[in-house]
N, C-alpha and C. Protein backbone atom coordinates (compact mmCIF):
# COMPACT_ATOMS: atom_id res chain seq x y z
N UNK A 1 29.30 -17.22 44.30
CA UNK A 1 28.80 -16.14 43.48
C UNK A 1 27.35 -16.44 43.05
N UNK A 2 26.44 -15.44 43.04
CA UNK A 2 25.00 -15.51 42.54
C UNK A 2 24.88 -15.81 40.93
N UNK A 3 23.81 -16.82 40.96
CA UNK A 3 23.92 -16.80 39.43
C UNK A 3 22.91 -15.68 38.71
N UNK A 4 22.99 -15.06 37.80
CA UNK A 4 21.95 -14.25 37.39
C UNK A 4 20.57 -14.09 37.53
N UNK A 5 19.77 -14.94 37.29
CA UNK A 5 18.48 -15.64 38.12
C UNK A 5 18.57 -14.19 39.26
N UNK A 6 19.67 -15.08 40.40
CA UNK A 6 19.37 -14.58 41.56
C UNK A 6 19.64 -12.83 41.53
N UNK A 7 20.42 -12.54 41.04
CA UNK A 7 21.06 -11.13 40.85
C UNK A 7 19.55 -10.16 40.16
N UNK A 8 19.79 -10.95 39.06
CA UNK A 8 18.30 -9.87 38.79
C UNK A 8 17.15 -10.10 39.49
N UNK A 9 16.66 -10.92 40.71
CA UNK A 9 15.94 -11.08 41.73
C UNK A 9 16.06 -9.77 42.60
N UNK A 10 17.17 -10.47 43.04
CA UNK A 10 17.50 -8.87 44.04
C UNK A 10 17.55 -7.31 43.35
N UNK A 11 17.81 -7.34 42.34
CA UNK A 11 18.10 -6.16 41.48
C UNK A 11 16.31 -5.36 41.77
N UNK A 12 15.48 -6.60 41.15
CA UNK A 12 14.36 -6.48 41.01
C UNK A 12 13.62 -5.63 42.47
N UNK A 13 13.88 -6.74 43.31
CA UNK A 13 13.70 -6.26 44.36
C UNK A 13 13.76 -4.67 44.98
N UNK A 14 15.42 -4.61 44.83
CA UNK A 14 15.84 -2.92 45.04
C UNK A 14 15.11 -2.19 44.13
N UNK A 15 14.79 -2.03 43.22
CA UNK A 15 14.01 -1.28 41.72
C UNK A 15 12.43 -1.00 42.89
N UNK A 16 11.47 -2.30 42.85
CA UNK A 16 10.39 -2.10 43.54
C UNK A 16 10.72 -0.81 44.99
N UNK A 17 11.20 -1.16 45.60
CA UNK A 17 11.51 -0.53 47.05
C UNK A 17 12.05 1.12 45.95
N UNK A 18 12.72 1.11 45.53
CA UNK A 18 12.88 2.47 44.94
C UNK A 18 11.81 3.16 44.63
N UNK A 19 11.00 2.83 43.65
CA UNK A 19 9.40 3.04 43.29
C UNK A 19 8.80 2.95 44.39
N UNK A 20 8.82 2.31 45.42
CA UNK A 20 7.84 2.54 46.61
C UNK A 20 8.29 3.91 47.38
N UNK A 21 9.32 4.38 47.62
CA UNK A 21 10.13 5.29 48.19
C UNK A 21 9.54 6.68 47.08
N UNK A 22 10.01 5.94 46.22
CA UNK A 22 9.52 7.64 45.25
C UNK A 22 8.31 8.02 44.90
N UNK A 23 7.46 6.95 45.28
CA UNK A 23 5.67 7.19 45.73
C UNK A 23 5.32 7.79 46.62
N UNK A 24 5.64 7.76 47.66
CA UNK A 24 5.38 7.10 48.68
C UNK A 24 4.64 8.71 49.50
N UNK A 25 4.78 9.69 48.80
CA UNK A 25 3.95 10.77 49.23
C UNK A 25 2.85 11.10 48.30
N UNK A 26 2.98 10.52 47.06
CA UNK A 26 1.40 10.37 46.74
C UNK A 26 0.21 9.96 47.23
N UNK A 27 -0.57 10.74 47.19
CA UNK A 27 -2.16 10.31 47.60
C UNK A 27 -2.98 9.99 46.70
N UNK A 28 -3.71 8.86 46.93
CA UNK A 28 -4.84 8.66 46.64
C UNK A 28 -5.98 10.02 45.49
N UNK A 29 -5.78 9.87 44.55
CA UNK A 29 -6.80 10.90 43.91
C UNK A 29 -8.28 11.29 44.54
N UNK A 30 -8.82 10.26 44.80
CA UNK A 30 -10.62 10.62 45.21
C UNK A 30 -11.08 10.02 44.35
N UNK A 31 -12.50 9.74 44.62
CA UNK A 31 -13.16 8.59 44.10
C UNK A 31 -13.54 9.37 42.89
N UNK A 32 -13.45 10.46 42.26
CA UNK A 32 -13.79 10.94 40.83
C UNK A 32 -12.79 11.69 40.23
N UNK A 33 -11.56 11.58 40.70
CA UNK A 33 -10.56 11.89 40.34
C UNK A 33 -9.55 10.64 39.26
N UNK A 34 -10.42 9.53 38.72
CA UNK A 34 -9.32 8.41 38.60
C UNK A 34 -9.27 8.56 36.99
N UNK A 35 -10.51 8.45 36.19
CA UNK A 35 -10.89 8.41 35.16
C UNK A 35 -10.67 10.05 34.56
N UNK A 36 -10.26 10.50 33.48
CA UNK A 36 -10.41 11.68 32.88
C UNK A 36 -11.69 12.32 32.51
N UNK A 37 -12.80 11.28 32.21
CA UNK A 37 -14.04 11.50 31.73
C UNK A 37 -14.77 10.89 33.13
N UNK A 38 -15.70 11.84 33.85
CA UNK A 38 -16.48 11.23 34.60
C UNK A 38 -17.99 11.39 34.66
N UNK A 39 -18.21 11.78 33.39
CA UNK A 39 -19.70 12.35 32.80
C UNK A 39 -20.50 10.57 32.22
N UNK A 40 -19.94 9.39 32.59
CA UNK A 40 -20.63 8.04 32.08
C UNK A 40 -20.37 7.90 30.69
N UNK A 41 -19.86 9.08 29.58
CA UNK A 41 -20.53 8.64 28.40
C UNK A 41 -18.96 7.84 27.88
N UNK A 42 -18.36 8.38 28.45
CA UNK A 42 -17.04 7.69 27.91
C UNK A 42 -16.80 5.92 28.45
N UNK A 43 -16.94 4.84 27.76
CA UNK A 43 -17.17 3.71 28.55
C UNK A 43 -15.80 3.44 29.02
N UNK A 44 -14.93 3.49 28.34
CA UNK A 44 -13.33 2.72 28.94
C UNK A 44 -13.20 3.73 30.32
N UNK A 45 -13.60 4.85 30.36
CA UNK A 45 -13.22 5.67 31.46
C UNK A 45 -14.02 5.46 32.72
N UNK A 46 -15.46 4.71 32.56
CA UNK A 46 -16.30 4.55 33.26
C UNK A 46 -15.94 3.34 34.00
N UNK A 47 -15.19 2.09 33.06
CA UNK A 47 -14.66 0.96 33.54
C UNK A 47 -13.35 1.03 34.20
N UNK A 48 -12.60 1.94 33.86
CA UNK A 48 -11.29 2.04 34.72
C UNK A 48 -11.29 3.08 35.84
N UNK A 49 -12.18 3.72 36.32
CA UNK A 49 -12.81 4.32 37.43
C UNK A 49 -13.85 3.15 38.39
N UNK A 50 -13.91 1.97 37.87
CA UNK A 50 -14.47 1.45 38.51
C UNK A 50 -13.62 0.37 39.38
N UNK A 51 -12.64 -0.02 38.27
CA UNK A 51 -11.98 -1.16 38.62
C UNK A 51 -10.76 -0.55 39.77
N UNK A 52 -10.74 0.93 39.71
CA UNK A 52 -9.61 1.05 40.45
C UNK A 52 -10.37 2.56 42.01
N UNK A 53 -11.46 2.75 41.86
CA UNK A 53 -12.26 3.17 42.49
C UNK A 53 -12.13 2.21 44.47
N UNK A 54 -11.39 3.36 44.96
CA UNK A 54 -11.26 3.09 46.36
C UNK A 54 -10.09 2.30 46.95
N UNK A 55 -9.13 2.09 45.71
CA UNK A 55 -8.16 0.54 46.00
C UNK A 55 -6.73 1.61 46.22
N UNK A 56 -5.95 1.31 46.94
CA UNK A 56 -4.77 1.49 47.16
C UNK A 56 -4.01 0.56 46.07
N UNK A 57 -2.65 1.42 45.59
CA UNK A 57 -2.02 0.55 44.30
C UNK A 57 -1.57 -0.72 44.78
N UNK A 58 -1.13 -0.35 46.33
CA UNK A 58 -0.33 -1.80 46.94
C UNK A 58 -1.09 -3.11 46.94
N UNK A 59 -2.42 -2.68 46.52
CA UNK A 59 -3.83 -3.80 46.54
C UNK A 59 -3.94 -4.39 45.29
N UNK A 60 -3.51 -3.37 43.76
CA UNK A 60 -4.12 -4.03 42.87
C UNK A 60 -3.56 -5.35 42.33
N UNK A 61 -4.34 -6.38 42.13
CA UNK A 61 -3.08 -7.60 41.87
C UNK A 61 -3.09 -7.32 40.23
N UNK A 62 -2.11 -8.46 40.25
CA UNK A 62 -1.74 -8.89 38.76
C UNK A 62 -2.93 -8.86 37.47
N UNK A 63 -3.75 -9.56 37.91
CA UNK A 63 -4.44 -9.87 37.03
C UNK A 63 -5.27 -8.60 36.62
N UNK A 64 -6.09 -8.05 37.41
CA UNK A 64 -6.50 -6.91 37.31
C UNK A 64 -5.63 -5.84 36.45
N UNK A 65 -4.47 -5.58 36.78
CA UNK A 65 -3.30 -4.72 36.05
C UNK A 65 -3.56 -5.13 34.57
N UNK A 66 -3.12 -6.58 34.32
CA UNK A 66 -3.54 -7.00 32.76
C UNK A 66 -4.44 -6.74 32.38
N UNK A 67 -5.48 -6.81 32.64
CA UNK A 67 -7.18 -6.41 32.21
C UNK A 67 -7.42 -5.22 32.06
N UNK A 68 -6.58 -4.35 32.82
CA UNK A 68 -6.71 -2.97 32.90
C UNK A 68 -5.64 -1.91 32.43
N UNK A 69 -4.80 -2.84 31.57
CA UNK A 69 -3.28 -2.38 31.06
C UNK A 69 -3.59 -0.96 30.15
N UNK A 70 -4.62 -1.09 29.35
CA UNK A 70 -4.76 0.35 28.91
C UNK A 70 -5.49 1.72 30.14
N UNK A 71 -4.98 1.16 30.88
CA UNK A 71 -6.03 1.71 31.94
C UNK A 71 -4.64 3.83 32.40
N UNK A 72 -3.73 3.32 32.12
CA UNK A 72 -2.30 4.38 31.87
C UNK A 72 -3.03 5.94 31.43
N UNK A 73 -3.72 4.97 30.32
CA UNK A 73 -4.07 6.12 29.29
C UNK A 73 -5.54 6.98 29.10
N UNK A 74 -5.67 6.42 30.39
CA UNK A 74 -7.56 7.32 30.70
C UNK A 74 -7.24 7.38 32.60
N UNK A 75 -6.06 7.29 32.78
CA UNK A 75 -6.31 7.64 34.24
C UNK A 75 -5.89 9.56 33.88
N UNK A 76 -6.75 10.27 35.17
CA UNK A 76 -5.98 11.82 35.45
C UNK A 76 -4.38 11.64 36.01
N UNK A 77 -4.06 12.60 35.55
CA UNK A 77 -2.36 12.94 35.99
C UNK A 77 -2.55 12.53 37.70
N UNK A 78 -3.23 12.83 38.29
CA UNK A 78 -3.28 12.42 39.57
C UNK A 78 -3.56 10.86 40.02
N UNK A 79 -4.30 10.63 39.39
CA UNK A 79 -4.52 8.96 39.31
C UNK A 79 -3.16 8.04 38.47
N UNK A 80 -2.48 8.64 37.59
CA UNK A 80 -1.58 7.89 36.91
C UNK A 80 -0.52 8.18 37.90
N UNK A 81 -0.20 9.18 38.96
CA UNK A 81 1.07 9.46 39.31
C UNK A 81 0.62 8.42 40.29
N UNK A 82 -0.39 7.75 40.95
CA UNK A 82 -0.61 7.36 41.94
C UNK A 82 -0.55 5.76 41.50
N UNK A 83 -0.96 5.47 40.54
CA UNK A 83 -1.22 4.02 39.97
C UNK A 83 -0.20 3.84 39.58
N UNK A 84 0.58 4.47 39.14
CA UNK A 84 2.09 4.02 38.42
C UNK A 84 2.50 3.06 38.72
N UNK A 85 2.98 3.22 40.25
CA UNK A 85 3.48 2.24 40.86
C UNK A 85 3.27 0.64 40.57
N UNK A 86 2.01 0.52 40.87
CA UNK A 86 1.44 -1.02 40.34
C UNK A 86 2.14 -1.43 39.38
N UNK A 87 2.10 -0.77 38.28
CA UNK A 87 1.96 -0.90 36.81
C UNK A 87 3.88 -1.09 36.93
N UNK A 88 4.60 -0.52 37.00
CA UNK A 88 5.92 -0.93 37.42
C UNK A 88 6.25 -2.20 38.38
N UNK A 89 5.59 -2.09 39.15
CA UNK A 89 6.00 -3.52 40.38
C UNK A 89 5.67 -4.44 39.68
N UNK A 90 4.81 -4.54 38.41
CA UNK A 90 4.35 -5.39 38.22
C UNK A 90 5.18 -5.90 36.97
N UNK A 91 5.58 -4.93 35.73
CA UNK A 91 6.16 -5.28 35.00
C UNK A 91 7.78 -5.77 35.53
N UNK A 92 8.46 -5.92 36.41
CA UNK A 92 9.50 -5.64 37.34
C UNK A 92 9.85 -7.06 38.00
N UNK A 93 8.79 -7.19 39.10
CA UNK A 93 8.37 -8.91 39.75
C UNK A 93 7.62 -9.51 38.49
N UNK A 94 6.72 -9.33 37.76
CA UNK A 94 6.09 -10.45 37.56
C UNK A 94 6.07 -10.39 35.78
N UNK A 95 7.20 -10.00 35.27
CA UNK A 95 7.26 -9.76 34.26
C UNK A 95 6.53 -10.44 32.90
N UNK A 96 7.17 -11.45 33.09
CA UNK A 96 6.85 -13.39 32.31
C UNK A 96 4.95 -13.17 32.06
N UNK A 97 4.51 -13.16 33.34
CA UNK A 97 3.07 -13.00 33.49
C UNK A 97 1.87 -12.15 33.29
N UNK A 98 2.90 -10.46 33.00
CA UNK A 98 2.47 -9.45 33.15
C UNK A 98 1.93 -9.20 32.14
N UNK A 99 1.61 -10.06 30.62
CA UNK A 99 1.11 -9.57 29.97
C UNK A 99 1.52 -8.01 29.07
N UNK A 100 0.96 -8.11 28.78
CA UNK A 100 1.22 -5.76 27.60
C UNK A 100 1.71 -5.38 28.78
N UNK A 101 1.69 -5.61 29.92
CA UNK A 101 1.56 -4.50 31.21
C UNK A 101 3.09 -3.41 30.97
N UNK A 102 4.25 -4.32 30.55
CA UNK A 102 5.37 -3.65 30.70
C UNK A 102 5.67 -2.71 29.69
N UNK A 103 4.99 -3.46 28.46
CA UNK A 103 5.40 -2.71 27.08
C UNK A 103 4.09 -1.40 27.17
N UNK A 104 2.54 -1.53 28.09
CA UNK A 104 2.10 -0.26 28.15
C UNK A 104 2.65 0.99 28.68
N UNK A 105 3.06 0.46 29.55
CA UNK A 105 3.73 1.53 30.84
C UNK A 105 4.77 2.35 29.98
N UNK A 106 5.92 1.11 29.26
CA UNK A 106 7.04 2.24 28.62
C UNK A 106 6.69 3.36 27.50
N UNK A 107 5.47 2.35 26.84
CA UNK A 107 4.54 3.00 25.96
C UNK A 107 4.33 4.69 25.86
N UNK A 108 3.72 4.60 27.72
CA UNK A 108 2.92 5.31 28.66
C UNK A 108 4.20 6.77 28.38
N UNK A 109 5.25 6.83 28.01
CA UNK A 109 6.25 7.46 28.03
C UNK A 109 6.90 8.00 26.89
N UNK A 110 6.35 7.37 26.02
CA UNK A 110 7.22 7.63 24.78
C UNK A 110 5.66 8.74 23.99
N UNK A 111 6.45 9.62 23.72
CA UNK A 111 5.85 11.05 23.19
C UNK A 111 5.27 10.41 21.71
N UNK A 112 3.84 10.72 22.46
CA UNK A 112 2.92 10.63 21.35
C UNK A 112 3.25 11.36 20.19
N UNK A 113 2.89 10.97 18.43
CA UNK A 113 2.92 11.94 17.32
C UNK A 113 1.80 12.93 17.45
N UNK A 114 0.72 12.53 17.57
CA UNK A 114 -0.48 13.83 17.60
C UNK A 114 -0.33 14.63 18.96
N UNK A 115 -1.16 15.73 18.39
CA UNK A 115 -1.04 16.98 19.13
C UNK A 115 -1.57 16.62 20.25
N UNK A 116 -2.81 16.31 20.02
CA UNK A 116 -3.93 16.58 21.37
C UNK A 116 -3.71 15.39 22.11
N UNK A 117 -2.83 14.30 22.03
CA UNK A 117 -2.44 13.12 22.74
C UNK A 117 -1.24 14.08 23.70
N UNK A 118 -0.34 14.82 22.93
CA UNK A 118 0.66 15.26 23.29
C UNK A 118 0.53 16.25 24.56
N UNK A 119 -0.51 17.01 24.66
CA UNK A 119 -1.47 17.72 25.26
C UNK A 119 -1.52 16.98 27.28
N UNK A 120 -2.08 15.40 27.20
CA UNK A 120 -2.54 14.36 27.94
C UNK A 120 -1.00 14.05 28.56
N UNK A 121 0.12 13.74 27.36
CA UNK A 121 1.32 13.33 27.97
C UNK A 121 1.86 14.07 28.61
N UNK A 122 1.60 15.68 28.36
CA UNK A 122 2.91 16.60 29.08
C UNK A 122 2.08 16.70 30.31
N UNK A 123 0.64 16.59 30.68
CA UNK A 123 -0.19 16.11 31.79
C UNK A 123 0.27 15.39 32.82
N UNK A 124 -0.15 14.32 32.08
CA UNK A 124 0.59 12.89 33.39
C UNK A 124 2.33 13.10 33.54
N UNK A 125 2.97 13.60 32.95
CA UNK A 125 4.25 13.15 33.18
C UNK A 125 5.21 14.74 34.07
N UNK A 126 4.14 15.80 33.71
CA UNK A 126 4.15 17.02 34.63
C UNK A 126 4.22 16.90 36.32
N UNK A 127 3.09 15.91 36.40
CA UNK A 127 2.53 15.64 37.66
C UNK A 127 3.53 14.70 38.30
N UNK A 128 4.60 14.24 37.40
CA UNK A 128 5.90 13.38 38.36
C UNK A 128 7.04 14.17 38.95
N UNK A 129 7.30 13.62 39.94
CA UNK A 129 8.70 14.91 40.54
C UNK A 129 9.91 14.32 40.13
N UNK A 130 11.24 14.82 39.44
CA UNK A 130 12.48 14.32 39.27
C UNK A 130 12.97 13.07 39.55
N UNK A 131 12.43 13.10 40.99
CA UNK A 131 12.59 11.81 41.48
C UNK A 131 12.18 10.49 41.26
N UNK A 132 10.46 10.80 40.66
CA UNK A 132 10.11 9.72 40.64
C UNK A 132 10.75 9.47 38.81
N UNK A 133 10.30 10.23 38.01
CA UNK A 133 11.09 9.96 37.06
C UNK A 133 12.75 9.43 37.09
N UNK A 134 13.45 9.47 38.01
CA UNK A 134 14.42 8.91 37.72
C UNK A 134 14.12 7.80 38.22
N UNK A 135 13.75 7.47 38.72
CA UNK A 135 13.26 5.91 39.17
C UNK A 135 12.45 4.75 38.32
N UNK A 136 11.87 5.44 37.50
CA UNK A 136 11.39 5.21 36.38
C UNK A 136 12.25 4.48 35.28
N UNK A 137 13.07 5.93 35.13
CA UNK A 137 14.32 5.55 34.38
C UNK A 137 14.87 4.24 34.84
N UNK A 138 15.07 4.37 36.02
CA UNK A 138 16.16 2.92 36.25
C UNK A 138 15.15 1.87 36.12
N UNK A 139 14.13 1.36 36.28
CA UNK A 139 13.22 0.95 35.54
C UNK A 139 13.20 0.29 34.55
N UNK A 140 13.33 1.58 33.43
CA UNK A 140 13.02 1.26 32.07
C UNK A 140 14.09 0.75 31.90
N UNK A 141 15.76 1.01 32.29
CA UNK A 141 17.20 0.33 31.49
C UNK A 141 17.07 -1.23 32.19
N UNK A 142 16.74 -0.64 34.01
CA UNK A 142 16.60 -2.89 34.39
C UNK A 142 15.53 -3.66 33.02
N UNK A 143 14.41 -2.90 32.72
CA UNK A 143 13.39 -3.82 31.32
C UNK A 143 14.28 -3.88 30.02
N UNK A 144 15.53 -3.28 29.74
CA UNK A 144 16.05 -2.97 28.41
C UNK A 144 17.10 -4.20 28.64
N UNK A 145 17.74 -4.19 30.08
CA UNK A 145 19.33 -5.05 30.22
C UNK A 145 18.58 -6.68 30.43
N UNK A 146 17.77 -6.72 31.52
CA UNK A 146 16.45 -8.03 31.67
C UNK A 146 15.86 -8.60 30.90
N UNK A 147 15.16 -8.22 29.64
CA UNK A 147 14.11 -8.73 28.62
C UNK A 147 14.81 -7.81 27.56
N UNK A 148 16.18 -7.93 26.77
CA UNK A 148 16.22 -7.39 25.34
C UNK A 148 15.13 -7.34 24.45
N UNK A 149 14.32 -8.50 23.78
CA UNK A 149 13.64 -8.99 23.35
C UNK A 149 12.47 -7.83 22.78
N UNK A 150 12.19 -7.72 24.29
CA UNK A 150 11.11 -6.65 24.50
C UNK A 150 11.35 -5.14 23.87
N UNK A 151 12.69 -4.63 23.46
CA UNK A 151 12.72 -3.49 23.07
C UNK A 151 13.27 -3.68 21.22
N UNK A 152 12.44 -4.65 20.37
CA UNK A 152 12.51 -4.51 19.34
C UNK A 152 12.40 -3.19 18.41
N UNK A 153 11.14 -2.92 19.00
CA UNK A 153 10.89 -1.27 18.17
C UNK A 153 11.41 -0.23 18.83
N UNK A 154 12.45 -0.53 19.97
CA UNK A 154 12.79 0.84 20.38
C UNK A 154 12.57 1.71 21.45
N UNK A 155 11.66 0.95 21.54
CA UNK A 155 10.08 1.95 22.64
C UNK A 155 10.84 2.08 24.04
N UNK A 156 11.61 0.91 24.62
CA UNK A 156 12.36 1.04 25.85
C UNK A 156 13.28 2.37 25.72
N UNK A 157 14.34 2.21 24.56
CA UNK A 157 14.96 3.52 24.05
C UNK A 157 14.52 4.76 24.30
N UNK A 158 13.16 4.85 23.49
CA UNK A 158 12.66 6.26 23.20
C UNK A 158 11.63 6.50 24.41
N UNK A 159 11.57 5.66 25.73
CA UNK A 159 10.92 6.15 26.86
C UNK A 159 12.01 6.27 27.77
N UNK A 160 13.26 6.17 27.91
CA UNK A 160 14.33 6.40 28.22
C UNK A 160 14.77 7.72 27.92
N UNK A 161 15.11 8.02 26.56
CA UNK A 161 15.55 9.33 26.33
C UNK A 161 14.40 10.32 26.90
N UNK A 162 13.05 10.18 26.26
CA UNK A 162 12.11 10.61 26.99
C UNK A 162 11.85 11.50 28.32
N UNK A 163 11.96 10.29 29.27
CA UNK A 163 12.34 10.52 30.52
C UNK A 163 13.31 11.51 31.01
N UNK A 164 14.29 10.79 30.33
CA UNK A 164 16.21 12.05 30.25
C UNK A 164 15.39 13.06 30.29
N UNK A 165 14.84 13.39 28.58
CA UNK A 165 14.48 14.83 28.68
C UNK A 165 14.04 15.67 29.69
N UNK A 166 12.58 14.79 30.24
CA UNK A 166 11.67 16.04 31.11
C UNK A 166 12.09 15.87 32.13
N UNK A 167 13.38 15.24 32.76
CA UNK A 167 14.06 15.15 34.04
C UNK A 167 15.25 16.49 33.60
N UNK A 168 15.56 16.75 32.81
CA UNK A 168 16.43 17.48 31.89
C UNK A 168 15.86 19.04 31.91
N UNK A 169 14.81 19.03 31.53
CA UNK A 169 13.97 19.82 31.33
C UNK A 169 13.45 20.50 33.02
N UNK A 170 12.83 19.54 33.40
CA UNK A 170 12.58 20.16 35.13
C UNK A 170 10.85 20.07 34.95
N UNK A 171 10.36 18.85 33.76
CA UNK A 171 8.88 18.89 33.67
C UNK A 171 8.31 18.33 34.88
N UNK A 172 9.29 17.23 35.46
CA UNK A 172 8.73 16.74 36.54
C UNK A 172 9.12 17.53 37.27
N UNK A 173 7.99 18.21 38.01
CA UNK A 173 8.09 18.94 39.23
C UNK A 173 7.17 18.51 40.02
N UNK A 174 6.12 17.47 39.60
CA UNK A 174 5.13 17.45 40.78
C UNK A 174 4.08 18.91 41.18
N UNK A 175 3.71 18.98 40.80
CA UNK A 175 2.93 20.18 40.85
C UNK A 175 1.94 19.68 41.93
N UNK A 176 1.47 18.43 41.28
CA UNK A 176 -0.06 18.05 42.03
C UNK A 176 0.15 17.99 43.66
N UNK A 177 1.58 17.64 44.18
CA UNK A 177 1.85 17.15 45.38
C UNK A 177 2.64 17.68 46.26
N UNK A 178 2.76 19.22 45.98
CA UNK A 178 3.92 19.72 46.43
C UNK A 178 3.38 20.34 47.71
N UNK A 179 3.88 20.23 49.20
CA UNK A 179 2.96 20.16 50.35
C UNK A 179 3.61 21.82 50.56
């Protein structure tokens, strides 16, 4: 019998390959499509258009992801449906190492209190199709059953129900990608 170690290895494993599958018809935004602000004056938007400017997600490593962990929250709905991925594979395989990366992402999900944030979220999370949101989901419960720890305030919870909802709802439709 596998000892746990190994089980949530493989678990891990299947989770990534799921997320790659439920990507896997996203494209690439365009080189001024990444950042929300592409007028220079906004600096975090100018730096996370740079750092992720031309790269396929399967490219970005680890470290970069950490450095760029708020990076969720100034990409376009088209750039976040596309970057996601990273940002999951990463909290997923390389958890221990990943830095904020895991707790941004679930973050990335849980419904802002202000309006005009609220505005940005029904944005990025519009632009996901059912599918990939449920993948997500399984996701977020492997980070809840894997690292308890990590869901002190809840946040795993309330990006879970979250999710439920606009899978519930029919928000994810993918709009951006529908051929």
């Amino acid at each position: 019998m596998d000892n746990p170690s190994r089980q949530r290895d493989h678990l891990a494993e299947d989770l990534v390959s799921d997320i790659t599958a439920a990507f896997q018809d996203v494209h690439y935004p365009g080189h001024d499509h990444i950042a929300y602000d592409q007028t220079g004056s906004h600096s975090e938007c100018s730096e996370v258009a740079a750092a992720f400017r031309g790269k396929c997600w399967q490219d970005i490593d680890l470290p970069t992801l950490v450095r760029e962990s708020s990076a969720v929250f100034f990409f376009t709905p088209a750039a976040f449906s596309y970057y996601l991925p990273a940002y999951l594979r990463a909290a997923i395989l390389n958890h221990d190492d990943a830095d904020v990366v895991p707790d941004t992402v679930v973050h990335s999900f849980v419904m802002p209190a202000n309006a005009d944030d609220r505005v940005s979220y029904d944005q990025r999370v519009s632009a996901l199709s059912s599918r990939q949101l449920s993948a997500i989901k399984t996701v977020f419960l492997y980070l809840k059953r894997a690292y308890p720890d990590d869901n002190i305030m809840g946040d795993i919870d309330k990006a879970v129900d979250q999710v439920s909802a606009e899978i519930n709802r029919g928000l994810g439709h993918n709009k951006l990608y529908k051929r």
